[in-house]
N, C-alpha and C. Protein backbone atom coordinates (compact mmCIF):
# COMPACT_ATOMS: atom_id res chain seq x y z
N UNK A 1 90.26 205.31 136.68
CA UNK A 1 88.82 205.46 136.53
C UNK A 1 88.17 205.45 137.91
N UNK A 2 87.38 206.36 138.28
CA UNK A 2 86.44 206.41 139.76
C UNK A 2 85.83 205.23 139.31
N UNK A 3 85.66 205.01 140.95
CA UNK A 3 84.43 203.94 141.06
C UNK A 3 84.31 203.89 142.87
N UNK A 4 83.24 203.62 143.10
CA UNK A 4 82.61 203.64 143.86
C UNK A 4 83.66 202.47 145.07
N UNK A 5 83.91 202.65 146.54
CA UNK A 5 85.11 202.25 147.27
C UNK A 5 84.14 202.23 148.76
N UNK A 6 82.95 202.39 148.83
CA UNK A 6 82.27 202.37 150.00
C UNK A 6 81.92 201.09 150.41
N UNK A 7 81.17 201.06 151.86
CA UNK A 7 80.27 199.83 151.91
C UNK A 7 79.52 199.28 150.89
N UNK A 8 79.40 198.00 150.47
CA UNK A 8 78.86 197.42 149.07
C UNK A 8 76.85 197.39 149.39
N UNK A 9 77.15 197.07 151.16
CA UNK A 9 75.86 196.54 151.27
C UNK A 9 74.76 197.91 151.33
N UNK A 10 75.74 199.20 151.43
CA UNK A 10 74.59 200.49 151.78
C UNK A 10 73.88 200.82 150.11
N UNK A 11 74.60 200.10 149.36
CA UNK A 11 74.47 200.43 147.94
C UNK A 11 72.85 199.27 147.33
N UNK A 12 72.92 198.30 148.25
CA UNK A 12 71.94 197.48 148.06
C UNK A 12 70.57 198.11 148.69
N UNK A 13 70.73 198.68 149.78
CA UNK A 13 69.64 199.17 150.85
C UNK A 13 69.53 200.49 149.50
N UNK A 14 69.91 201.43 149.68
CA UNK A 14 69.83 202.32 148.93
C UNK A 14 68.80 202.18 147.85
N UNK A 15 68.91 201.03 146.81
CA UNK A 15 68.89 200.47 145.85
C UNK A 15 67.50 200.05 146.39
N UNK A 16 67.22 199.26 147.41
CA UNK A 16 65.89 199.06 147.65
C UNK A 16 65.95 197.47 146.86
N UNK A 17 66.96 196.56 146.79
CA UNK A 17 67.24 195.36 146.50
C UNK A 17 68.58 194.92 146.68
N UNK A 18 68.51 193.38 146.60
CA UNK A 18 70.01 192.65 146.62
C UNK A 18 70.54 193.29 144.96
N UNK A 19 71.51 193.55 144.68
CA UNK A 19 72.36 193.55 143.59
C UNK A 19 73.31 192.58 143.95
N UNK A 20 73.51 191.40 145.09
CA UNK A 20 74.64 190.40 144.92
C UNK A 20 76.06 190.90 144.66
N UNK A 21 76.16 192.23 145.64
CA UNK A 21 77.65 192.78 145.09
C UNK A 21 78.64 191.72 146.14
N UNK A 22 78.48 191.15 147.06
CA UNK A 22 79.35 190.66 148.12
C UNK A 22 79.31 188.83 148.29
N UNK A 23 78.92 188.54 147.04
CA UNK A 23 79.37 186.98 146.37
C UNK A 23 78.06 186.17 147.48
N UNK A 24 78.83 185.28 147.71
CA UNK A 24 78.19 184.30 148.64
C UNK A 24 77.51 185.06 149.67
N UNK A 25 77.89 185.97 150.33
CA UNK A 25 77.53 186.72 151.52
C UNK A 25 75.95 186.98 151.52
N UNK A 26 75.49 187.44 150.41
CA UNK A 26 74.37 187.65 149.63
C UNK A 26 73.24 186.64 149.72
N UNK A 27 73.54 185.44 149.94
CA UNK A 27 72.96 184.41 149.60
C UNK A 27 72.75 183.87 151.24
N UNK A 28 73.33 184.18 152.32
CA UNK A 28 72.86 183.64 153.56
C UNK A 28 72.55 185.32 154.68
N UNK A 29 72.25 184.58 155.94
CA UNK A 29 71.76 185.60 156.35
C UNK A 29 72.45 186.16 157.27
N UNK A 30 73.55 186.54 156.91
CA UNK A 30 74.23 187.83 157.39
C UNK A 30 73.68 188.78 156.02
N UNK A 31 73.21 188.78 155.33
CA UNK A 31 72.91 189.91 154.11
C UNK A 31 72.70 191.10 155.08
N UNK A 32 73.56 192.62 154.95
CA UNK A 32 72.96 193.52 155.37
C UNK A 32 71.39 193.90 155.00
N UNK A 33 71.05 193.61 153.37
CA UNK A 33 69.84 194.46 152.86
C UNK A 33 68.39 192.97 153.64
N UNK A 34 68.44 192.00 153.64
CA UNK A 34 67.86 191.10 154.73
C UNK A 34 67.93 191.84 155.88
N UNK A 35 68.62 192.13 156.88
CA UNK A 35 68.39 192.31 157.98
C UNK A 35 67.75 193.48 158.05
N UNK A 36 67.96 194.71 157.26
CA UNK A 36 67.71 196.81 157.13
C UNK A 36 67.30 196.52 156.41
N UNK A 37 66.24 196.11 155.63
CA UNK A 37 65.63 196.21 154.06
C UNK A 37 64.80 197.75 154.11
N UNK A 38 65.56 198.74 154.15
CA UNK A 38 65.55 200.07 154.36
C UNK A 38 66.55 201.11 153.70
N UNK A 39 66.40 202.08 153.29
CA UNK A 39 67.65 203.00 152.51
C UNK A 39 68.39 203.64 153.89
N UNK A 40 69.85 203.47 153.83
CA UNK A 40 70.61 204.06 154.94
C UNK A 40 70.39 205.27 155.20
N UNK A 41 70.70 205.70 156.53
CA UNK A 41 70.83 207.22 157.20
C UNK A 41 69.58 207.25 158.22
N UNK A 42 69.78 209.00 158.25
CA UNK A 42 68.81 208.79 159.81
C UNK A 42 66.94 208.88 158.95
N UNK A 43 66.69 208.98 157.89
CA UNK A 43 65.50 208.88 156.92
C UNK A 43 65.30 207.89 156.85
N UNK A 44 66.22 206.71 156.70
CA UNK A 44 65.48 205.42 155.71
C UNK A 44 64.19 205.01 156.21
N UNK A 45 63.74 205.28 157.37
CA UNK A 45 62.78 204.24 157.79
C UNK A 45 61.69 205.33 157.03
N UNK A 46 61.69 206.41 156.89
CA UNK A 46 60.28 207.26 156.04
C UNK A 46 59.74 206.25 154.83
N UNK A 47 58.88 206.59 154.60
CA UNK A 47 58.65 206.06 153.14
C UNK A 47 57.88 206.84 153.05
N UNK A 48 58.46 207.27 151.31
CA UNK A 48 58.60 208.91 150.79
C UNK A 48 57.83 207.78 149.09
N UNK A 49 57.15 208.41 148.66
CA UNK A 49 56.50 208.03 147.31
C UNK A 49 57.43 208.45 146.55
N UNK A 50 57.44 207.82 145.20
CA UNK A 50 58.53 208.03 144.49
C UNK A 50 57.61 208.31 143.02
N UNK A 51 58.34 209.88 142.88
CA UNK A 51 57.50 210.14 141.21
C UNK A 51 58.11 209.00 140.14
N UNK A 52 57.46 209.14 138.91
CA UNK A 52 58.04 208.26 138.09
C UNK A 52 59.23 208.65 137.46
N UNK A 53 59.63 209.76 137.52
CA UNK A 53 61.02 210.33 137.12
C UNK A 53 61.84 209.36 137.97
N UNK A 54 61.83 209.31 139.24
CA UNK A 54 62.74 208.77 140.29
C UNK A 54 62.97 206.94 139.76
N UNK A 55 61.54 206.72 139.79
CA UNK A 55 61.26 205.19 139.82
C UNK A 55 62.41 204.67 138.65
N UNK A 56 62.32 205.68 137.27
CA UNK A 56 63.20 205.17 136.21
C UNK A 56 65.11 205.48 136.17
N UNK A 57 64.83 207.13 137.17
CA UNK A 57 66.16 206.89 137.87
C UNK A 57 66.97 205.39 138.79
N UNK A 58 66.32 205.11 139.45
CA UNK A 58 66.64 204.27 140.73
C UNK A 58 66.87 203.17 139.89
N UNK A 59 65.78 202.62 139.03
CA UNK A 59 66.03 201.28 138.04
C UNK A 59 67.17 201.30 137.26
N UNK A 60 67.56 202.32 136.66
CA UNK A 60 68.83 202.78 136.17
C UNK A 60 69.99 202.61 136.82
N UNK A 61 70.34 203.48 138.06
CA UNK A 61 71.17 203.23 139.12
C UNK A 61 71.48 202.22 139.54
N UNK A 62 70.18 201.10 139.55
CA UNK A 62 70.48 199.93 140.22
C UNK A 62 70.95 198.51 139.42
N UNK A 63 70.56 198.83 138.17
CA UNK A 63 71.85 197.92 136.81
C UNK A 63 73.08 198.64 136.68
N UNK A 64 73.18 199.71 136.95
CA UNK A 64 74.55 200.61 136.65
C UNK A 64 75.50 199.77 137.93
N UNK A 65 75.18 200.08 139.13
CA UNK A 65 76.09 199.15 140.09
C UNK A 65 75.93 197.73 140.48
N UNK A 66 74.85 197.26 140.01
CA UNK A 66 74.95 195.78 139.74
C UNK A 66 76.15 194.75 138.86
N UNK A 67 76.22 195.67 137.44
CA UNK A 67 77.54 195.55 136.65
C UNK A 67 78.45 196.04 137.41
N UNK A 68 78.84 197.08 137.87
CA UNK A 68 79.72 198.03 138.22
C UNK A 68 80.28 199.02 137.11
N UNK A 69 79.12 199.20 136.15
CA UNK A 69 79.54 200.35 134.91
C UNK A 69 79.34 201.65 135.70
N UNK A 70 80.12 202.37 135.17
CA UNK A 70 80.30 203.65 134.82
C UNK A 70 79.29 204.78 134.18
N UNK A 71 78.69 205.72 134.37
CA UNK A 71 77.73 206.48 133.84
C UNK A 71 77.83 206.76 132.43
N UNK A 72 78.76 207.09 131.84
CA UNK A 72 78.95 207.54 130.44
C UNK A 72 79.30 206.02 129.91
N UNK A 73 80.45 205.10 130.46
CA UNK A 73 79.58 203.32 129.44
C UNK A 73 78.71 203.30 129.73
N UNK A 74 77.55 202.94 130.86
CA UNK A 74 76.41 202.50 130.48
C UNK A 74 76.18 203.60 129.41
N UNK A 75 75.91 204.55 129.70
CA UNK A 75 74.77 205.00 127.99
C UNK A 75 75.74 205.01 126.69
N UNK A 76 76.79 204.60 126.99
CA UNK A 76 77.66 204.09 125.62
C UNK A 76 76.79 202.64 125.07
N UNK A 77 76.25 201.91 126.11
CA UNK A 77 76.08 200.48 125.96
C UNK A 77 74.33 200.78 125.58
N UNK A 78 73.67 202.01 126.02
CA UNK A 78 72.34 201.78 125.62
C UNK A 78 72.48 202.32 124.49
N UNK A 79 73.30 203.04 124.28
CA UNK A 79 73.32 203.40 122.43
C UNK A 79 73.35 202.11 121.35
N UNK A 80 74.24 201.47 121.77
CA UNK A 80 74.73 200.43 120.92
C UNK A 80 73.42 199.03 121.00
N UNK A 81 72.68 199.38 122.38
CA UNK A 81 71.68 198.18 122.33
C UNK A 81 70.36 198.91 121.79
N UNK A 82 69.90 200.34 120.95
CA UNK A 82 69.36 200.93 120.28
C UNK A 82 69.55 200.52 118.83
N UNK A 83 70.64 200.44 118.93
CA UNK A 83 71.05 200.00 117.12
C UNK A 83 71.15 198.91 116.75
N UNK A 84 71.10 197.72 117.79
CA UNK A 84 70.67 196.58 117.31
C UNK A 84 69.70 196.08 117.29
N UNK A 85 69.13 195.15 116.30
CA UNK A 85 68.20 194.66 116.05
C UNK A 85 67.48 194.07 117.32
N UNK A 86 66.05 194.17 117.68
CA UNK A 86 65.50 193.71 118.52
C UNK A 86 65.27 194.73 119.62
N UNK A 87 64.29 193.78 120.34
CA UNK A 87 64.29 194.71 121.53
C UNK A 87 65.41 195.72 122.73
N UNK A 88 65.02 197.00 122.84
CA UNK A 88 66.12 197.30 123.05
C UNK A 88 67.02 197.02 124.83
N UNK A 89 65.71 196.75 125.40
CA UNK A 89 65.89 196.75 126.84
C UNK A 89 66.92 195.36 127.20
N UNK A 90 66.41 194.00 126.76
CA UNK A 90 66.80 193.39 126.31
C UNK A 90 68.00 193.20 125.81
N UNK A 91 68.41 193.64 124.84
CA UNK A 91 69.74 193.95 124.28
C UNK A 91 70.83 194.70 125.30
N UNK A 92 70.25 195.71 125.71
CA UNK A 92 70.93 196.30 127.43
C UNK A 92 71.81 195.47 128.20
N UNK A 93 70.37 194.43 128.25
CA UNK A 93 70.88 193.55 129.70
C UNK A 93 71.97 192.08 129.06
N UNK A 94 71.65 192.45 127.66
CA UNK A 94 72.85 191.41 127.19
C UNK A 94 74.13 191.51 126.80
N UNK A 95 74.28 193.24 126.72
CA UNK A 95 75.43 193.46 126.36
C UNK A 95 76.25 193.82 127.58
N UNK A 96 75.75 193.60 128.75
CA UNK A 96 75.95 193.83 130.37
C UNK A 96 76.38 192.43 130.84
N UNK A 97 75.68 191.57 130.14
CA UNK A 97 76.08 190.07 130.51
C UNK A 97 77.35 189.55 129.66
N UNK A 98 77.37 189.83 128.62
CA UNK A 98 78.74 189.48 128.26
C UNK A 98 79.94 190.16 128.66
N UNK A 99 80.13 191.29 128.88
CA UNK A 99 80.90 191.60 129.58
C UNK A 99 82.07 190.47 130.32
N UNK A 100 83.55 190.83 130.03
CA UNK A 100 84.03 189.14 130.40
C UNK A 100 84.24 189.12 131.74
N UNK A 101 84.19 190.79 133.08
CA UNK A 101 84.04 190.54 133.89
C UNK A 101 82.50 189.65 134.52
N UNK A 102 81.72 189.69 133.88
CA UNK A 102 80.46 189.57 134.23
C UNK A 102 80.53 187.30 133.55
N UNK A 103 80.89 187.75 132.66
CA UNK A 103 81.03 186.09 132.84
C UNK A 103 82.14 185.02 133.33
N UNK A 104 82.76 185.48 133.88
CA UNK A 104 83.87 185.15 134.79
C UNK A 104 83.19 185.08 135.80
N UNK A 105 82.53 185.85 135.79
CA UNK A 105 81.97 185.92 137.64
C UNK A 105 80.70 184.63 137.68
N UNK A 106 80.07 184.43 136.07
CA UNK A 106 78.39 183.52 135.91
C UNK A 106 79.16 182.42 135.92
N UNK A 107 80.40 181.91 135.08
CA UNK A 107 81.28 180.74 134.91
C UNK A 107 81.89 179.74 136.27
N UNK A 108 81.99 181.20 137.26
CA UNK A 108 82.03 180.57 138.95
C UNK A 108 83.69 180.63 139.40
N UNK A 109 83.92 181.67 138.31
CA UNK A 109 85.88 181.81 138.91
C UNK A 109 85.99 183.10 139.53
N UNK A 110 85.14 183.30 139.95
CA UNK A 110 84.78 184.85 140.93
C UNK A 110 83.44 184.76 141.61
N UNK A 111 84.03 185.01 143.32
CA UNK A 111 82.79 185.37 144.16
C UNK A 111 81.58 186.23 143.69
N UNK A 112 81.97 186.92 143.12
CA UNK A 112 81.34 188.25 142.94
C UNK A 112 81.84 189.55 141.51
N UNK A 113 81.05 190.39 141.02
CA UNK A 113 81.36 190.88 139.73
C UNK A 113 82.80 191.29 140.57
N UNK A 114 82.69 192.08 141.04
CA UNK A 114 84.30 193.12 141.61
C UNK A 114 84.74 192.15 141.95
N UNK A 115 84.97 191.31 141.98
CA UNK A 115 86.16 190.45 142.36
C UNK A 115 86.63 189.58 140.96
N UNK A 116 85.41 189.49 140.18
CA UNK A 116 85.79 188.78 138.95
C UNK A 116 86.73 190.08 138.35
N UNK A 117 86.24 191.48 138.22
CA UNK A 117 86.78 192.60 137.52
C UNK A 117 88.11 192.56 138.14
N UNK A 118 88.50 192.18 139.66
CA UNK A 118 90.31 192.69 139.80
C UNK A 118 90.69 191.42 139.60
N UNK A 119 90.20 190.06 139.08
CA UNK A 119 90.91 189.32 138.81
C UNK A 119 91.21 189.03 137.09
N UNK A 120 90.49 189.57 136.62
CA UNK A 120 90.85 189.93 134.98
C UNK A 120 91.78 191.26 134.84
N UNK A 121 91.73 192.10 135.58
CA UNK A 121 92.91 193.23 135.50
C UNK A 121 94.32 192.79 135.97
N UNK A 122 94.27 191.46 136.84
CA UNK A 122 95.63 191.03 136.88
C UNK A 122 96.15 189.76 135.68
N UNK A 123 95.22 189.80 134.72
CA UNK A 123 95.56 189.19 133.55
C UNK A 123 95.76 187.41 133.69
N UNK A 124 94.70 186.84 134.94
CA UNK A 124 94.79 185.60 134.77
C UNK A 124 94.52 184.86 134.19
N UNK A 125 93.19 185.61 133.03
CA UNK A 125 92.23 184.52 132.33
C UNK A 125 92.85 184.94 130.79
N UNK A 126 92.44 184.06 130.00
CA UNK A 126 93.05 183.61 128.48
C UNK A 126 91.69 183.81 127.62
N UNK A 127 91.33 184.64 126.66
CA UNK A 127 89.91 184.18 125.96
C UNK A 127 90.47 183.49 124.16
N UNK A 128 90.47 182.70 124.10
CA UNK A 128 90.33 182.04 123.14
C UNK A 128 92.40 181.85 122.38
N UNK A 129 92.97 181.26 123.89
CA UNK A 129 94.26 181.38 123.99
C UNK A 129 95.16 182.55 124.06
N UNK A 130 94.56 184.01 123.82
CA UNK A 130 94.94 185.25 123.99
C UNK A 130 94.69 185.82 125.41
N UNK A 131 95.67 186.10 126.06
CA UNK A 131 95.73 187.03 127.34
C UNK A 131 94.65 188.40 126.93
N UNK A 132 93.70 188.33 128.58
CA UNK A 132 92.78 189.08 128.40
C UNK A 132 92.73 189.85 129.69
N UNK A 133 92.86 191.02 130.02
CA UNK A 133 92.91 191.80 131.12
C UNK A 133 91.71 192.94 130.75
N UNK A 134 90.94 193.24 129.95
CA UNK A 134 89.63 193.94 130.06
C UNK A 134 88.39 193.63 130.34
N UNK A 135 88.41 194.15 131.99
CA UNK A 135 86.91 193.50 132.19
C UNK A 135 85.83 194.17 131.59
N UNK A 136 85.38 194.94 130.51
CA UNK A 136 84.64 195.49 129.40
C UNK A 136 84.38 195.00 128.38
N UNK A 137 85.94 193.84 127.93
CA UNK A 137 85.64 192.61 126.78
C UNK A 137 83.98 192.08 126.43
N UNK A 138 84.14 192.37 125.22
CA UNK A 138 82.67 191.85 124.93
C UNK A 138 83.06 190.32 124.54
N UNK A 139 82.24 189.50 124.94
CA UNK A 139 82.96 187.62 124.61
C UNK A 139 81.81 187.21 123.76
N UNK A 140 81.63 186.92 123.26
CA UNK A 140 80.56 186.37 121.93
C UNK A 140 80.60 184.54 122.02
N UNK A 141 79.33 184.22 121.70
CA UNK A 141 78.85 182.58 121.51
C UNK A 141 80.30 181.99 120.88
N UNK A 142 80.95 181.01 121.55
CA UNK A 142 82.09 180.14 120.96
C UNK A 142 83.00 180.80 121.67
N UNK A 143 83.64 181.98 122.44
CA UNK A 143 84.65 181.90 122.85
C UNK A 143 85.02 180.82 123.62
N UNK A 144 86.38 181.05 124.52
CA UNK A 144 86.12 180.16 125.85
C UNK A 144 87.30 180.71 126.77
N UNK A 145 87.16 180.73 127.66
CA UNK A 145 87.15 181.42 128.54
C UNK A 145 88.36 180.30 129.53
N UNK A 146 89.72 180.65 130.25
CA UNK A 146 90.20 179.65 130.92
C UNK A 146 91.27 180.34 131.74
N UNK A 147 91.33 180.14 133.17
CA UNK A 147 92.33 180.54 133.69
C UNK A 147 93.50 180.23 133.68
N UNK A 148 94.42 180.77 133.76
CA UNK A 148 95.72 179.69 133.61
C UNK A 148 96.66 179.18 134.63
N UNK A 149 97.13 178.40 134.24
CA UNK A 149 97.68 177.16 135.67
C UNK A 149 98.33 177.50 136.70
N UNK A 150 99.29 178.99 136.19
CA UNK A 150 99.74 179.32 137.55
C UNK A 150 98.75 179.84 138.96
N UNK A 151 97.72 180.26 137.89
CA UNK A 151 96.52 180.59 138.96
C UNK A 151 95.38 179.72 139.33
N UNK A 152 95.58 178.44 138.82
CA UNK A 152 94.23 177.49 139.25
C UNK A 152 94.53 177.06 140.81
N UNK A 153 95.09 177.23 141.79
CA UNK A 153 95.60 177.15 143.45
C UNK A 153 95.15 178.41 144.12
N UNK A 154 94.70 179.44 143.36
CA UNK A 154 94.50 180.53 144.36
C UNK A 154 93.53 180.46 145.01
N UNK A 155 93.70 180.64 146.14
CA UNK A 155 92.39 180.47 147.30
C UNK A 155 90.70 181.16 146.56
N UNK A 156 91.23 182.08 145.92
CA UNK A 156 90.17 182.96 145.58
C UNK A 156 89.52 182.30 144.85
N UNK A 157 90.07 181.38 143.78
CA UNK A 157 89.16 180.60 142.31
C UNK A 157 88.56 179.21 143.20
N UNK A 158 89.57 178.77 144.27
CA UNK A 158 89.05 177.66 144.66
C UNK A 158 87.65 177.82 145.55
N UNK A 159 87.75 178.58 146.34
CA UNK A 159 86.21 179.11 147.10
C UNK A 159 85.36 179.30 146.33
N UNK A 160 85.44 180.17 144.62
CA UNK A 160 84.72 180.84 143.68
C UNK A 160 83.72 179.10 143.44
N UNK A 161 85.36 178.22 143.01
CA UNK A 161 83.63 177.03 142.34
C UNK A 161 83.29 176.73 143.34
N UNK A 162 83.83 176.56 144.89
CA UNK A 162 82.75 175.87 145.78
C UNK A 162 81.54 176.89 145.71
N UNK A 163 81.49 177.61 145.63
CA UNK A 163 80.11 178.70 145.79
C UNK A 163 79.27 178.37 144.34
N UNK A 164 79.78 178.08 143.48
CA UNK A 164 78.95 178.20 142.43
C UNK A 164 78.90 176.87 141.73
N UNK A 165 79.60 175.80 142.88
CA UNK A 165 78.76 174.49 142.72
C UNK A 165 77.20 174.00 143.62
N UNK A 166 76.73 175.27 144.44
CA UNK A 166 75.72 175.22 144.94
C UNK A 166 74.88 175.86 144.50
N UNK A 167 75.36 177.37 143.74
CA UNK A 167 74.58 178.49 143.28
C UNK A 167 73.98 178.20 141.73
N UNK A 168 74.65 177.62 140.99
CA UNK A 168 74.50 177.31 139.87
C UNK A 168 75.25 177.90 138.78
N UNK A 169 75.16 177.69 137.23
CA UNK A 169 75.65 178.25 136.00
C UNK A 169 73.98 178.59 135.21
N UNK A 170 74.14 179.47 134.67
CA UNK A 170 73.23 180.04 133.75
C UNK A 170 73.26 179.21 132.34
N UNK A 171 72.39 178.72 131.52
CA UNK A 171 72.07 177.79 130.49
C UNK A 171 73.38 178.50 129.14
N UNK A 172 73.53 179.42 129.55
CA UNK A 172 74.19 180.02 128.12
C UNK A 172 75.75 179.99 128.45
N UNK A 173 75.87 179.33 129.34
CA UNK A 173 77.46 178.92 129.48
C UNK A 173 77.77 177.54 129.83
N UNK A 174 78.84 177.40 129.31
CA UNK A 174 79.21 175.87 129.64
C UNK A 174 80.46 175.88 131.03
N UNK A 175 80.81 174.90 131.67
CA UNK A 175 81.82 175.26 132.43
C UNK A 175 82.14 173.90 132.56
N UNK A 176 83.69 173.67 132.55
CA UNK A 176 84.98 172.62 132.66
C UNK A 176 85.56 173.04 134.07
N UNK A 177 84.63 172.63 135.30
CA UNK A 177 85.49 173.12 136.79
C UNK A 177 86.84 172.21 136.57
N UNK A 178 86.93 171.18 135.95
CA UNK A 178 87.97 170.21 136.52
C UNK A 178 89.10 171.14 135.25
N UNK A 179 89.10 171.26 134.56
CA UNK A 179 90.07 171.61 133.78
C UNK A 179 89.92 173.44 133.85
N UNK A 180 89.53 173.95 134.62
CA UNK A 180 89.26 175.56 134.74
C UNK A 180 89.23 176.45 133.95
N UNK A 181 88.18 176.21 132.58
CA UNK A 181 87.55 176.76 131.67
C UNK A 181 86.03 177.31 131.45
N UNK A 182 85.96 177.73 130.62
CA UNK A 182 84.12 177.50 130.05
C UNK A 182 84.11 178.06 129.33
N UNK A 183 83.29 178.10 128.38
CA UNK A 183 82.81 178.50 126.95
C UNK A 183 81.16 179.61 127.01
N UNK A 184 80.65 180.22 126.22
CA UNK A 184 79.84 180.63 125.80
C UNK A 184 79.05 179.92 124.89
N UNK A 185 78.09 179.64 125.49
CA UNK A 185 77.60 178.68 123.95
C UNK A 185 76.57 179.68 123.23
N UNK A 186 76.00 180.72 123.99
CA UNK A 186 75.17 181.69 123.01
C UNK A 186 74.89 182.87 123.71
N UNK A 187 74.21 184.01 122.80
CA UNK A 187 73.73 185.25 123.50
C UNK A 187 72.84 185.46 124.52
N UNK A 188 73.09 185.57 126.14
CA UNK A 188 72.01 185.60 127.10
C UNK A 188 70.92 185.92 126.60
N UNK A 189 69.56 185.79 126.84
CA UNK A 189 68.44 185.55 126.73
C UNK A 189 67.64 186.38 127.79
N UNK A 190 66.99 187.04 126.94
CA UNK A 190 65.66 187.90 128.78
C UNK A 190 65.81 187.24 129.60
N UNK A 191 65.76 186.27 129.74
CA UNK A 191 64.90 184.96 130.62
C UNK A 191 65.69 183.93 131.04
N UNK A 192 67.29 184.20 130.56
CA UNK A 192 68.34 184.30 131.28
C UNK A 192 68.33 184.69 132.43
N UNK A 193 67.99 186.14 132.52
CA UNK A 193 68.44 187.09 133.69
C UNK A 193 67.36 187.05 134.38
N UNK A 194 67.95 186.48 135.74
CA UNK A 194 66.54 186.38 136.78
C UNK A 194 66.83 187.36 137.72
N UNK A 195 67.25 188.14 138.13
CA UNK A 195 67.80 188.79 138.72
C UNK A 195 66.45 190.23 138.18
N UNK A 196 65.76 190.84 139.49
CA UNK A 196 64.65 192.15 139.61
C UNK A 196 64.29 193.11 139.06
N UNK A 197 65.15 192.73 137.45
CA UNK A 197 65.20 194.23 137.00
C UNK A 197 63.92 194.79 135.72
N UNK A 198 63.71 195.77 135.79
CA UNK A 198 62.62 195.83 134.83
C UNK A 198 63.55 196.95 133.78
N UNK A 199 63.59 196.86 132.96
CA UNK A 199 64.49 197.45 131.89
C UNK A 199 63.96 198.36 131.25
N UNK A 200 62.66 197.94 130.84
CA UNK A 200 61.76 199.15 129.93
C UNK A 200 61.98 200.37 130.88
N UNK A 201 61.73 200.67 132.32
CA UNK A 201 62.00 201.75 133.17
C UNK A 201 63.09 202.51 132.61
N UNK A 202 64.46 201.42 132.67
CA UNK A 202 65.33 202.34 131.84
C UNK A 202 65.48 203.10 130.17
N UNK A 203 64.51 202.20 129.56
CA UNK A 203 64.56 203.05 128.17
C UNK A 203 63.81 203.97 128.12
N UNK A 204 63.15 203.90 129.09
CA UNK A 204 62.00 205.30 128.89
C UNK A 204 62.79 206.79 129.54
N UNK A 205 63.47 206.07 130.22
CA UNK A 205 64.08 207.44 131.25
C UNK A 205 65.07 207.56 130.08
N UNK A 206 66.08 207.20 129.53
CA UNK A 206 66.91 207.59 128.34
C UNK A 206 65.80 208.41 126.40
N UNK A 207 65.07 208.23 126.69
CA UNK A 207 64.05 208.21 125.78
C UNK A 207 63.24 209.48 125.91
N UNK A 208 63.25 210.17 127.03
CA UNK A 208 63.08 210.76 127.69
C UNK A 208 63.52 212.29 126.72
């Protein structure tokens, strides 16, 4: 499957926000998009008005590599958050959050989404005692989520909780650092996600 193999941070400038693709890095000030808060190349410094076609493009683009989905899943995933009950934008950003790369990464056993995603493709984590290597897994309220022992020493998980014993856990997960688990206790929430995004932008541009 393509995916994107460039600088992480030109994708943030671009973006015209942090998307937190580079874990901790993000959070102090080496941040490239802190220092250039500008779109790369020899243009960025213009500022060019943006029609509203663009505005709902760019908002789009910029949850698409925030997850690290794919063009044809995401609108696999806005279909499916159309047909469920409730709001639909909403529903978007929750079926983006369960994702088991995406809660691997909120749980604090990954720096960062892409790093949570190649560490579920090497099949370290267990969801509900079953070996789980799809970071696309949808994980629902009550799973639980646990790495397993040959991998609780890897440098990578051990840095992961120091970072996200400062950064925090989101209310809709539980986490066992000492025993290297966590659970789901329910369906993210709008108001969950604090993170810049305005969503309605994207249903209108699909709606479209």
């Amino acid at each position: 499957m393509a995916r994107y193999t460039g600088p992480k941070c030109r994708i943030c400038r671009r973006e015209a926000g942090k998307l937190f693709l580079k874990g901790d890095r993000c959070y102090t000030d080496k941040c490239a998009y802190e220092r250039r808060p500008y779109p790369p190349g020899q243009q960025g410094r213009r500022r060019s008005k943006l029609s509203d076609y663009a505005l709902m493009l760019r908002e789009k683009q910029k949850v698409r590599r925030m997850y690290g989905v794919l063009e044809d899943q995401f609108r696999m995933y806005f279909k499916e958050a159309e047909r469920r009950r409730g709001v639909t934008g909403a529903n978007l950003l929750a079926i983006l959050e369960q994702r088991l790369d995406n809660v691997v990464y909120r749980m604090g056993f990954a720096n960062s989404r892409d790093q949570a995603r190649q560490l579920v493709r090497h099949g370290i984590f267990t969801v509900n005692g079953h070996k789980a290597n799809i970071p696309s897994m949808q994980i629902k309220p009550g799973d639980e989520v646990v790495v397993s022992e040959s991998s609780r020493k890897t440098p990578v998980i051990q840095e992961a909780q120091q970072v996200i014993a400062r950064r925090g856990c989101p209310d809709w997960v539980e986490v066992d650092g000492d025993n290297f688990k966590g659970t789901v206790k329910a369906t993210p929430q709008r108001e969950d996600i604090t993170f810049p995004i305005n969503e309605q932008l994207i249903v209108e541009l699909y709606s479209k």
